[in-house]
N, C-alpha and C. Protein backbone atom coordinates (compact mmCIF):
# COMPACT_ATOMS: atom_id res chain seq x y z
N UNK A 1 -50.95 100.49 -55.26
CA UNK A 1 -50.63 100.68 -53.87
C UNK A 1 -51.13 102.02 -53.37
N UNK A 2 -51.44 103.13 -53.90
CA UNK A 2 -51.53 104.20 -53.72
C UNK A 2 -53.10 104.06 -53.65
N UNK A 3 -53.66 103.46 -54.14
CA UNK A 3 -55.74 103.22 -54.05
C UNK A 3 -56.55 103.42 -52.65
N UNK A 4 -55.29 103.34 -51.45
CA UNK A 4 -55.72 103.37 -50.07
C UNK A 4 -56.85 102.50 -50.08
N UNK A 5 -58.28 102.56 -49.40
CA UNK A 5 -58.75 101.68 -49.19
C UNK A 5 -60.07 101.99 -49.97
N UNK A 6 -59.95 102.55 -51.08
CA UNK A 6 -60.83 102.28 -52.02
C UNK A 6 -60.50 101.13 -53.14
N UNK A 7 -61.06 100.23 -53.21
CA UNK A 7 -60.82 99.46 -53.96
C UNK A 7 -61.16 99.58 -55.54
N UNK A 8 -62.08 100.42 -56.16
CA UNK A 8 -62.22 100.38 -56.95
C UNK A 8 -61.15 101.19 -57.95
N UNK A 9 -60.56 101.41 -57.18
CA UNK A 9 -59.30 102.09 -57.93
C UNK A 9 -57.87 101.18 -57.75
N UNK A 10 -57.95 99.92 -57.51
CA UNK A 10 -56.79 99.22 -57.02
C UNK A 10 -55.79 98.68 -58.08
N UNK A 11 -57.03 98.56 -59.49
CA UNK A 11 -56.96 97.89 -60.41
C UNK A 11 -57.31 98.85 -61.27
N UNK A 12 -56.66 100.66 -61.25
CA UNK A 12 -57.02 101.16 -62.14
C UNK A 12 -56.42 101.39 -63.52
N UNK A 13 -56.25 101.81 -64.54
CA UNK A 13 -56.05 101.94 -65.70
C UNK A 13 -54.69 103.12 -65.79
N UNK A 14 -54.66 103.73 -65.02
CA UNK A 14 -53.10 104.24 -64.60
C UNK A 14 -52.33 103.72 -64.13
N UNK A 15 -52.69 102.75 -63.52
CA UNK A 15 -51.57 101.73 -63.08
C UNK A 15 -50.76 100.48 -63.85
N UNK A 16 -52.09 99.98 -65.13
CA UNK A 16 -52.39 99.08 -65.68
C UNK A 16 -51.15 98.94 -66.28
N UNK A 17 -49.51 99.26 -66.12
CA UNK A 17 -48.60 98.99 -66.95
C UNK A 17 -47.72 98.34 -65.79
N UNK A 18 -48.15 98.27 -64.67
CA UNK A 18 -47.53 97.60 -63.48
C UNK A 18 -48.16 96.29 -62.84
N UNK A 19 -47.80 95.42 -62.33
CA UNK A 19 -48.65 94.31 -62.19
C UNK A 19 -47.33 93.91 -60.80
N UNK A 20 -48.15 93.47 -59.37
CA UNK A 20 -47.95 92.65 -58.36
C UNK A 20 -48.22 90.73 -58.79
N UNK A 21 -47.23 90.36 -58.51
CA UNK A 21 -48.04 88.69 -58.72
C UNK A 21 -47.33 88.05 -57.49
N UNK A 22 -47.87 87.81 -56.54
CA UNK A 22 -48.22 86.62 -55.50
C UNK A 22 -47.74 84.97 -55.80
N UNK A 23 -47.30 84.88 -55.33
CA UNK A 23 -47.25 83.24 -55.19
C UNK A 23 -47.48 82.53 -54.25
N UNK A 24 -48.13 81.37 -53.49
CA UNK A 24 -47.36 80.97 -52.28
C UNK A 24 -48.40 80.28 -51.76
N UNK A 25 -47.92 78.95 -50.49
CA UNK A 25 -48.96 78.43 -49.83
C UNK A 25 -48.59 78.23 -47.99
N UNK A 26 -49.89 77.72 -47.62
CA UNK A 26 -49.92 77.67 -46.26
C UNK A 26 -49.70 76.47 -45.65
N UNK A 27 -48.98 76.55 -44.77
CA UNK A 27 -49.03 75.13 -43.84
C UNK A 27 -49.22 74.95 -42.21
N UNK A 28 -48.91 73.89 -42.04
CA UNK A 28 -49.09 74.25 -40.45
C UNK A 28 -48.29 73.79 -39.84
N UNK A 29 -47.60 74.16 -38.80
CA UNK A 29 -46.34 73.75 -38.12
C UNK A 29 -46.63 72.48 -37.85
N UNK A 30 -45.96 70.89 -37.73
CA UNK A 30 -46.12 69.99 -37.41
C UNK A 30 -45.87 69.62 -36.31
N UNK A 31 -45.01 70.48 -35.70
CA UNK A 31 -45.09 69.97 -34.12
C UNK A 31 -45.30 71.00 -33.12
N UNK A 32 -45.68 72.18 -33.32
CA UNK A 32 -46.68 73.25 -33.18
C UNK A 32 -47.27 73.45 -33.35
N UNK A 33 -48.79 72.88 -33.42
CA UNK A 33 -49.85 73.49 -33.92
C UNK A 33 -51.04 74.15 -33.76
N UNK A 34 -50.43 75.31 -32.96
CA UNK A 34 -50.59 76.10 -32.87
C UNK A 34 -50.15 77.30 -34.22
N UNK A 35 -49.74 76.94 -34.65
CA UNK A 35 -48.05 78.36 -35.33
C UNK A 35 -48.92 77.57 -36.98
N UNK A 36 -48.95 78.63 -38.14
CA UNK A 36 -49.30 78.37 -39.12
C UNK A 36 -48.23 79.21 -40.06
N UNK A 37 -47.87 78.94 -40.79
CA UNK A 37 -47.22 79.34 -41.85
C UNK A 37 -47.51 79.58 -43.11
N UNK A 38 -47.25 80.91 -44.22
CA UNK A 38 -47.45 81.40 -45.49
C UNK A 38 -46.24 81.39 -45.91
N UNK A 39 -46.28 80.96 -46.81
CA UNK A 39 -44.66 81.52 -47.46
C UNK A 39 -44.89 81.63 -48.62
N UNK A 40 -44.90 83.11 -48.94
CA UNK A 40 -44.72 83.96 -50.05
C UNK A 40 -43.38 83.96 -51.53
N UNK A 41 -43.83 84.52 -52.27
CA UNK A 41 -42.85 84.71 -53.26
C UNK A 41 -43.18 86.08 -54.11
N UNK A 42 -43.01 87.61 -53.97
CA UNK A 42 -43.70 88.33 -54.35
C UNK A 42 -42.90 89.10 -55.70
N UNK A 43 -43.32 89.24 -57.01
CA UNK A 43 -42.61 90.11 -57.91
C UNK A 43 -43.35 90.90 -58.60
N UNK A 44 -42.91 91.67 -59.86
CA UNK A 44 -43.13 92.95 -60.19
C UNK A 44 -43.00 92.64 -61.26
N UNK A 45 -44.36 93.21 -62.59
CA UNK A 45 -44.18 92.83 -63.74
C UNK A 45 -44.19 94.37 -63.86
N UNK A 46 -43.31 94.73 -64.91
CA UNK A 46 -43.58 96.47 -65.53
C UNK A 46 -43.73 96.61 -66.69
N UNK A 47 -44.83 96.51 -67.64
CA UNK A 47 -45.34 96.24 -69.43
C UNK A 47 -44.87 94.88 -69.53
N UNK A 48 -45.43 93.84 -68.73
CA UNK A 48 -45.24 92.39 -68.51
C UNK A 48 -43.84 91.71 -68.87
N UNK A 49 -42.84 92.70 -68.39
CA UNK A 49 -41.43 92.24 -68.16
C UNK A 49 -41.18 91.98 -66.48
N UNK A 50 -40.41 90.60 -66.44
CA UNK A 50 -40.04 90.53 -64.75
C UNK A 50 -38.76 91.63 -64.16
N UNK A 51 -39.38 92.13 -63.45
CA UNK A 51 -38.09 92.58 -62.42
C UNK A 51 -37.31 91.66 -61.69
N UNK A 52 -36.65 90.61 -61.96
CA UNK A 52 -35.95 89.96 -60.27
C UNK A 52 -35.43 90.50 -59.44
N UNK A 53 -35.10 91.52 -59.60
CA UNK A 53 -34.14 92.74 -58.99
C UNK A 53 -35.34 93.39 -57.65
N UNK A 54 -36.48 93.08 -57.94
CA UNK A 54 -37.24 93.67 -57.03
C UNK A 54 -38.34 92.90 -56.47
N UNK A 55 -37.94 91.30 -56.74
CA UNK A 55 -38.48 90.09 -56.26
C UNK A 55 -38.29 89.76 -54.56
N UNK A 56 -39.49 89.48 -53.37
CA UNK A 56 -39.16 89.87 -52.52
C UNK A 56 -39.75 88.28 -51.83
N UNK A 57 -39.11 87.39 -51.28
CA UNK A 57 -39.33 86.01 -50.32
C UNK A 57 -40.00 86.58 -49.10
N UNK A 58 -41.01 86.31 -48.46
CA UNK A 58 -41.30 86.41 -47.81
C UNK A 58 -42.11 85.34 -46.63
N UNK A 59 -41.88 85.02 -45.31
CA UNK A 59 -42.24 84.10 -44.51
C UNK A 59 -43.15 84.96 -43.59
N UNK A 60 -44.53 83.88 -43.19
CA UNK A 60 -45.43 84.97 -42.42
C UNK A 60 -45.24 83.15 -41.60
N UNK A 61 -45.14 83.63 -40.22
CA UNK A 61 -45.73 82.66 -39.08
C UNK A 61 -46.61 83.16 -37.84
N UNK A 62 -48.46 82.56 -37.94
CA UNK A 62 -48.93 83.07 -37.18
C UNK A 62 -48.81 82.20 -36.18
N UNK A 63 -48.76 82.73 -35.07
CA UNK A 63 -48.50 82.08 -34.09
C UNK A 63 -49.88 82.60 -33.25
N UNK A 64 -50.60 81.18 -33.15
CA UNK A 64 -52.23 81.62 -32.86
C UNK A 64 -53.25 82.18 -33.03
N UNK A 65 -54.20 82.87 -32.91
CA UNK A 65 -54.81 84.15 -33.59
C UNK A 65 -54.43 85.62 -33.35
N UNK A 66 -53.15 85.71 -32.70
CA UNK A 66 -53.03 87.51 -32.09
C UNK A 66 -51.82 87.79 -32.67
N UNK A 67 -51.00 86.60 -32.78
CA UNK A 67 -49.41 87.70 -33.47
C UNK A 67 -49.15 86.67 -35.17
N UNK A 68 -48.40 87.91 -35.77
CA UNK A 68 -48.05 87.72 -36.70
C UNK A 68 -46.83 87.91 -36.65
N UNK A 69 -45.74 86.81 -36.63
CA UNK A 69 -43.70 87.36 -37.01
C UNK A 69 -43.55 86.49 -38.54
N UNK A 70 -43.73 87.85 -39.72
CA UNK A 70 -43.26 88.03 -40.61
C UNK A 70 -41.90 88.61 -41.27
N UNK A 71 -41.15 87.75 -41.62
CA UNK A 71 -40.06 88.03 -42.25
C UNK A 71 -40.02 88.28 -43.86
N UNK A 72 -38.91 89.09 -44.18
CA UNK A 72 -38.92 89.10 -45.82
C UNK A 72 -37.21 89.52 -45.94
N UNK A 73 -37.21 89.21 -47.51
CA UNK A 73 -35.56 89.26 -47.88
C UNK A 73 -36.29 89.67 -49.54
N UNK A 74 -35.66 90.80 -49.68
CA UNK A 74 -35.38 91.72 -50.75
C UNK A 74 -34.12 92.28 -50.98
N UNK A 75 -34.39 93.17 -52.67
CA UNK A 75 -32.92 93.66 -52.59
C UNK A 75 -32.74 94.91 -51.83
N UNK A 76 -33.81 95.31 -51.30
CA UNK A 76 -33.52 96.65 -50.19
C UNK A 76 -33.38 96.12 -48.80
N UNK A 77 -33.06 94.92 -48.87
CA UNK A 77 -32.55 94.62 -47.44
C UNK A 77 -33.27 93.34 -46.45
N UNK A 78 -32.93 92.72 -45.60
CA UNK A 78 -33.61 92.02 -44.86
C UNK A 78 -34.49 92.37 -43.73
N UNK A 79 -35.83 92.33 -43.14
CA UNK A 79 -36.35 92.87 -42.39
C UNK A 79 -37.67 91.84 -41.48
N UNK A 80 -38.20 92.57 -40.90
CA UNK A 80 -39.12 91.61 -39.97
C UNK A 80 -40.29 92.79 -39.67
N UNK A 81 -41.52 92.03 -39.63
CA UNK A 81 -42.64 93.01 -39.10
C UNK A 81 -43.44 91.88 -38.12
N UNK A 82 -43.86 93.15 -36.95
CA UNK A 82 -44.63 91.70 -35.61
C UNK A 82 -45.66 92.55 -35.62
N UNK A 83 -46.42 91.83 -35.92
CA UNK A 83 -47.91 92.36 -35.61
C UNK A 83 -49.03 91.45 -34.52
N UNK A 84 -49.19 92.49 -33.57
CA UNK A 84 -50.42 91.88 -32.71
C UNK A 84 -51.14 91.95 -32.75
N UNK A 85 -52.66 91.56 -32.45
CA UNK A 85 -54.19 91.55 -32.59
C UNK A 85 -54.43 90.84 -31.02
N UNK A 86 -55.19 92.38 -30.23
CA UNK A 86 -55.94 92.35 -29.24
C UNK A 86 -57.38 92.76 -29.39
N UNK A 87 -58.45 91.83 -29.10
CA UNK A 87 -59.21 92.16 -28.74
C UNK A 87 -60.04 93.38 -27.50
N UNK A 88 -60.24 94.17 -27.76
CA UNK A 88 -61.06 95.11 -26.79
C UNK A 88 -62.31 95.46 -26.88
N UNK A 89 -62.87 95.00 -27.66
CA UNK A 89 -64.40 94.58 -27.33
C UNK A 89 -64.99 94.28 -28.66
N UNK A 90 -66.33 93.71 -28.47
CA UNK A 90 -66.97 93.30 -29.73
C UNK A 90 -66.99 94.42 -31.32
N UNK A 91 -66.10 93.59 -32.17
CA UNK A 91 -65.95 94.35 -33.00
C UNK A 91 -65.10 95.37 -32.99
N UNK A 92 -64.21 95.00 -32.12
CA UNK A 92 -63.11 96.59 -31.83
C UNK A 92 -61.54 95.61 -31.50
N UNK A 93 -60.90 95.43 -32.32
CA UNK A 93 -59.12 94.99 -32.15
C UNK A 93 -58.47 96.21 -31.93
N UNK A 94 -57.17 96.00 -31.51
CA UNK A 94 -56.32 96.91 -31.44
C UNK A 94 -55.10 96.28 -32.36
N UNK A 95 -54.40 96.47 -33.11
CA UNK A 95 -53.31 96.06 -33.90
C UNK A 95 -52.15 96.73 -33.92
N UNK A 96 -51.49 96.50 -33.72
CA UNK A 96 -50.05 97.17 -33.46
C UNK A 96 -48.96 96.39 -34.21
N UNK A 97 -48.30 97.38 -34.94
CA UNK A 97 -47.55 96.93 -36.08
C UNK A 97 -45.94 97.45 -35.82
N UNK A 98 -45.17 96.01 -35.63
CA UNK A 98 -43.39 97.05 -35.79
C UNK A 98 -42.75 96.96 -36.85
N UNK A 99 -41.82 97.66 -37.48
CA UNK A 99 -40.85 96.82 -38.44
C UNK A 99 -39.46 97.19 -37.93
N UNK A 100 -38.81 96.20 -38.17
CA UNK A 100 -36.97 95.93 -38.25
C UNK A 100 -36.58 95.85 -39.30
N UNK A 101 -35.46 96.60 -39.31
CA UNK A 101 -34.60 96.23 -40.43
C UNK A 101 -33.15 95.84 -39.88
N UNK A 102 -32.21 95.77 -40.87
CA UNK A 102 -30.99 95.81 -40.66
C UNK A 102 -30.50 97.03 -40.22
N UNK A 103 -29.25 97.44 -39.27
CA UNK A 103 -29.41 99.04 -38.72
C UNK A 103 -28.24 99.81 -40.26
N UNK A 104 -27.86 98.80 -41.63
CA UNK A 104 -27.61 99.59 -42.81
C UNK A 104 -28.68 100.19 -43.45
N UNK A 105 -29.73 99.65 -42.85
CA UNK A 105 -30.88 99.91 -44.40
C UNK A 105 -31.20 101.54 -43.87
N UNK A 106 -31.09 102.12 -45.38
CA UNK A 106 -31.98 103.49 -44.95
C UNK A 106 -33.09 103.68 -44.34
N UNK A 107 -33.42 104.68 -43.26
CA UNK A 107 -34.43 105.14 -42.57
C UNK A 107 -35.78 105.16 -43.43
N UNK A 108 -35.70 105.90 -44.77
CA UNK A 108 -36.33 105.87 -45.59
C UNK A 108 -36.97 104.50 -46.51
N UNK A 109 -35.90 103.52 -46.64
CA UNK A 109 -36.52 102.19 -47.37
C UNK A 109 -37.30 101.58 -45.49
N UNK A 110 -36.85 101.46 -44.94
CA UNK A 110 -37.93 101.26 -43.35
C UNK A 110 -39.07 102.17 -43.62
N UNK A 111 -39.26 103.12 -43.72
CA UNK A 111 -40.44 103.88 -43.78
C UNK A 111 -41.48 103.48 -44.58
N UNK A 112 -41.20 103.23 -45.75
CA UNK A 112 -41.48 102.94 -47.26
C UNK A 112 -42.30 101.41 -47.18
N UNK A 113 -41.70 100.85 -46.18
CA UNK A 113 -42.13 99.28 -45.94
C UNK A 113 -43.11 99.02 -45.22
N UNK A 114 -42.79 99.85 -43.75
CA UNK A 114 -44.32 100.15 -43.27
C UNK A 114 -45.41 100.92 -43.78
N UNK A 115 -45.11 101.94 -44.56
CA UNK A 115 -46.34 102.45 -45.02
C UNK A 115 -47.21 101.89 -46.07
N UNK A 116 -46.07 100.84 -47.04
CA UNK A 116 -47.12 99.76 -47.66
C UNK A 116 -47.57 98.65 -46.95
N UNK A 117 -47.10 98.39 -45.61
CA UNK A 117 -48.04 97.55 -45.16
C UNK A 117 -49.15 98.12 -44.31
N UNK A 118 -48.88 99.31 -44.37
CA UNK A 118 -50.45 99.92 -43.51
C UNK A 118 -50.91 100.13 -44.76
N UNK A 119 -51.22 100.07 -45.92
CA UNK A 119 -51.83 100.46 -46.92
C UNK A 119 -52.58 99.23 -47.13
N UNK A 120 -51.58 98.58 -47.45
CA UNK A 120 -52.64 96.75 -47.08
C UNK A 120 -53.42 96.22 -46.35
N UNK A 121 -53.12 96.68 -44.81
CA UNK A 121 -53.63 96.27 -43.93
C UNK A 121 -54.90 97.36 -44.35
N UNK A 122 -55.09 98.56 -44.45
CA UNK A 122 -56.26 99.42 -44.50
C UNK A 122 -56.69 98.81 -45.38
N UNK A 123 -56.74 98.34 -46.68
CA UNK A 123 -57.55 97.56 -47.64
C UNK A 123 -58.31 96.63 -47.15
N UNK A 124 -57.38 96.08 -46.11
CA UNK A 124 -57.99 94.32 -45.69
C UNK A 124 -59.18 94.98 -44.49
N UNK A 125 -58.97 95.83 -43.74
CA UNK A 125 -59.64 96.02 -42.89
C UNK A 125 -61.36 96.61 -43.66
N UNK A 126 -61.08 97.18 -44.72
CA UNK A 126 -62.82 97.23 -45.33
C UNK A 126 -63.44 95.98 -45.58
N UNK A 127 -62.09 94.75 -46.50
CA UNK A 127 -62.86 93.67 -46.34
C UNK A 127 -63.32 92.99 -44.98
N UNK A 128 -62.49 93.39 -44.08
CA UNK A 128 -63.17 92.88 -42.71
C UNK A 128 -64.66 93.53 -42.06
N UNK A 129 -64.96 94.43 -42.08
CA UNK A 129 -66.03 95.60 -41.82
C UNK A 129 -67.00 95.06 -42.91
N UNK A 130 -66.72 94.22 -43.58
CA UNK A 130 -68.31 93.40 -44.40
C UNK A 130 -67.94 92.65 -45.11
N UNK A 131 -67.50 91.66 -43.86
CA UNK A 131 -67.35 90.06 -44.48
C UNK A 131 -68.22 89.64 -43.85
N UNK A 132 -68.63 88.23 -44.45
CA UNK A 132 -69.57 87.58 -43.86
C UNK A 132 -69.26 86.24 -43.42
N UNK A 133 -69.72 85.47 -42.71
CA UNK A 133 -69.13 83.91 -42.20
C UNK A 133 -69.78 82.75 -43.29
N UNK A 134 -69.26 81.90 -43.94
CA UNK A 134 -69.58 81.12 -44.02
C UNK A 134 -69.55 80.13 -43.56
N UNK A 135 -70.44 79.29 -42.90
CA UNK A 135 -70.35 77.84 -42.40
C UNK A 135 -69.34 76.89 -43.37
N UNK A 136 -69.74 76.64 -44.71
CA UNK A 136 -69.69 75.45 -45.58
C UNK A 136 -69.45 76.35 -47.08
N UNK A 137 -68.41 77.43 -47.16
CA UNK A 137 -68.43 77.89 -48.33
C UNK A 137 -68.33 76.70 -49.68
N UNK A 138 -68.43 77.00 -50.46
CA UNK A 138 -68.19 76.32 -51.88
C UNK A 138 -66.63 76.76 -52.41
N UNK A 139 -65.92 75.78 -52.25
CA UNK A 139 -64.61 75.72 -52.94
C UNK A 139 -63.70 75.11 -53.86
N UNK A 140 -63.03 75.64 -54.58
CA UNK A 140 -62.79 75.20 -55.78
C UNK A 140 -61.99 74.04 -56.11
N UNK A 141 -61.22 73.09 -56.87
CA UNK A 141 -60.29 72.59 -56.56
C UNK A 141 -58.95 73.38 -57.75
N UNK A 142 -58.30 74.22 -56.58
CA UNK A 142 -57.24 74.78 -56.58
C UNK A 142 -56.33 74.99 -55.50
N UNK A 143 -54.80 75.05 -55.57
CA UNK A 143 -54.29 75.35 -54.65
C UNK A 143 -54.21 76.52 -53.56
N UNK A 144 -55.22 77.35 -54.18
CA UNK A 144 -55.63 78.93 -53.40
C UNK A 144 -56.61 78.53 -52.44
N UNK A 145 -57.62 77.78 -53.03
CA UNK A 145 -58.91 77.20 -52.45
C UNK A 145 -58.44 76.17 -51.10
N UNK A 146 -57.45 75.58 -51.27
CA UNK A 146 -57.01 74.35 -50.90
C UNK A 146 -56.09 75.00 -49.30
N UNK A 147 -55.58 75.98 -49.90
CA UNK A 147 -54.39 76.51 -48.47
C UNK A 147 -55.62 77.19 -47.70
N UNK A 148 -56.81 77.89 -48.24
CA UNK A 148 -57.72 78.68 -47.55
C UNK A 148 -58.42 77.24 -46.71
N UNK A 149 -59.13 76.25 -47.39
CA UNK A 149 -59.35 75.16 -46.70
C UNK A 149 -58.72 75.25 -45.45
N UNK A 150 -57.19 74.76 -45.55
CA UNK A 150 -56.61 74.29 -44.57
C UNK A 150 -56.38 75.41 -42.91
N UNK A 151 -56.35 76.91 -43.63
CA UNK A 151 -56.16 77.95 -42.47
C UNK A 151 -57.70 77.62 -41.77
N UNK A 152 -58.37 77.88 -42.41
CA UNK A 152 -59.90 77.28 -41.65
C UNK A 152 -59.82 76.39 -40.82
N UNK A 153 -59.49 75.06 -41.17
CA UNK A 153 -59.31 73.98 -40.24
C UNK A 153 -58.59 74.30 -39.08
N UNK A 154 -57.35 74.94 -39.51
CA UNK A 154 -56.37 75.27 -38.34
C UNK A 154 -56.50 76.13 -37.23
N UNK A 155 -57.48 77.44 -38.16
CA UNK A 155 -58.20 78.52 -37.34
C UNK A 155 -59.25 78.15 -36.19
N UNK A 156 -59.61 77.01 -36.55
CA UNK A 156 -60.94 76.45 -35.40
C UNK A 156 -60.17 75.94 -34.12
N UNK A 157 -59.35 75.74 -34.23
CA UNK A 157 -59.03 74.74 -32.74
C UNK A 157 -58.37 76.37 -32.03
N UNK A 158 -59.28 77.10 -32.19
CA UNK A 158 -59.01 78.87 -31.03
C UNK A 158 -60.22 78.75 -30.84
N UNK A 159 -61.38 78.06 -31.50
CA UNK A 159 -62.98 78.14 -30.51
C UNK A 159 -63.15 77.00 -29.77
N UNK A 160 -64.09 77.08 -29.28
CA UNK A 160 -64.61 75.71 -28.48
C UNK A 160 -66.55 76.17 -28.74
N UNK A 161 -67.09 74.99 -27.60
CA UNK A 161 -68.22 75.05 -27.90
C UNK A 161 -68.98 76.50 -26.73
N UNK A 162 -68.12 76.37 -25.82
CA UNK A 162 -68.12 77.78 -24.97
C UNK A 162 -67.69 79.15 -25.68
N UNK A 163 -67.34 79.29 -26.53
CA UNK A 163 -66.33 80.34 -27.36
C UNK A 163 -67.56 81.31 -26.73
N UNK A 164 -67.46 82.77 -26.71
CA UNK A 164 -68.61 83.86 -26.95
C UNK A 164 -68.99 83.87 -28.48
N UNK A 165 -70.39 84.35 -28.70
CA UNK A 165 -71.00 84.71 -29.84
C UNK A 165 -71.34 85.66 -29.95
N UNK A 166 -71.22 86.23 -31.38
CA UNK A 166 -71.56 87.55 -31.14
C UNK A 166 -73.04 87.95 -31.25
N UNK A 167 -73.99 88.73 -30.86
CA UNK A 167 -75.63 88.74 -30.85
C UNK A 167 -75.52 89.96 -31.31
N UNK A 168 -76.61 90.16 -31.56
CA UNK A 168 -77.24 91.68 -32.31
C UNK A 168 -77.42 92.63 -30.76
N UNK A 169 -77.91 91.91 -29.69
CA UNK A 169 -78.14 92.51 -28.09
C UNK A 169 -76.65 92.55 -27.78
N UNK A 170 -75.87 92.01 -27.74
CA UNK A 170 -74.32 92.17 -26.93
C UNK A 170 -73.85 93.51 -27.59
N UNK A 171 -74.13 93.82 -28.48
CA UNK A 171 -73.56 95.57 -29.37
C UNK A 171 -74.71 96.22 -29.72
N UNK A 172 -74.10 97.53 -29.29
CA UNK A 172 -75.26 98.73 -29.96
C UNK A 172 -75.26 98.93 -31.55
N UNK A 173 -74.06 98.05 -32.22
CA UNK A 173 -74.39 98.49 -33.81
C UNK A 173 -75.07 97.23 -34.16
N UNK A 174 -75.77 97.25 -35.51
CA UNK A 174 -76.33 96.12 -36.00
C UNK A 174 -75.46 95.26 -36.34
N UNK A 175 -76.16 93.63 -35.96
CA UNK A 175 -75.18 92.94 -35.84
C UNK A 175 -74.87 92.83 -37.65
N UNK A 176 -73.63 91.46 -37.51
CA UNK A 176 -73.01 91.13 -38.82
C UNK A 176 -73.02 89.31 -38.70
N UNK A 177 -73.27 89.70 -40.00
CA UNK A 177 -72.93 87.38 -39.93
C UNK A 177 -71.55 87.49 -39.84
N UNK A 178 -71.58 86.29 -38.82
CA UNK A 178 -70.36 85.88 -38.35
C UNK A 178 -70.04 84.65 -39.06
């Protein structure tokens, strides 16, 4: 967590006695669909013993492409983070991030929560700054492969055949595959 947004240190060898493991899949609201759903299961291996004690549920519902109302339940408390995504010009979002807690939880475990999710979010944002589009990627048959499938599908019905594109002429930086 501490690697900021160098990645090659994310997975370094000082850390290597701690381990994050992920669980979880995506769906799509059935009578909203608009609204997509993740639901997480996140724990903590320490010299590949489980913590449950520091096992954390977590629900992400996007609701379209601009907000995110994510919930989670840990043992430091119950909380919520809303995140928006505005566009302001090609290649330029604005994101704005809140968190809630319960008004018991320490000031400090609130602090602690947002600053690992701006730590994440700064990671994700290098992978965004040189990703590339694939039309027709190659995918596996797995359930990782399978929920990514499906956000794709779900993600398209926000374009149309009018959507804007982005050109190498519409921006002064060189363009990027989209």
């Amino acid at each position: 967590m501490t690697s900021g947004t160098d990645l090659r240190y994310t997975y370094s060898k000082f850390w290597s006695f701690a381990k994050h493991e992920w669980q979880g899949g995506w769906t799509q609201d059935a009578e909203q669909k608009h609204i997509g759903q993740l639901d997480l299961l996140h724990s903590i291996k320490i010299f590949g013993a489980s913590f449950r004690l520091l096992d954390m549920k977590v629900v992400a519902r996007q609701i379209g492409p601009g907000v995110v109302y994510l919930t989670f339940d840990s043992v430091f408390g119950k909380g919520a983070y809303l995140q928006s995504l505005t566009p302001v010009e090609p290649l330029t979002q604005r994101m704005i991030h809140h968190v809630y807690f319960k008004w018991s939880t320490p000031t400090i475990i609130a602090k602690f929560f947002l600053l690992a999710e701006a730590m994440m979010v700064e990671r994700d944002i290098m992978i965004w700054n040189n990703k590339r589009y694939e039309g027709k990627p190659l995918f596996v048959k797995s359930a990782g492969d399978a929920s990514v499938a499906r956000h794709r599908r779900w993600y398209s019905q926000f374009y149309s055949e009018n959507s804007p594109r982005l050109s190498s002429a519409s921006v002064s930086k060189p363009s990027v595959d989209w």
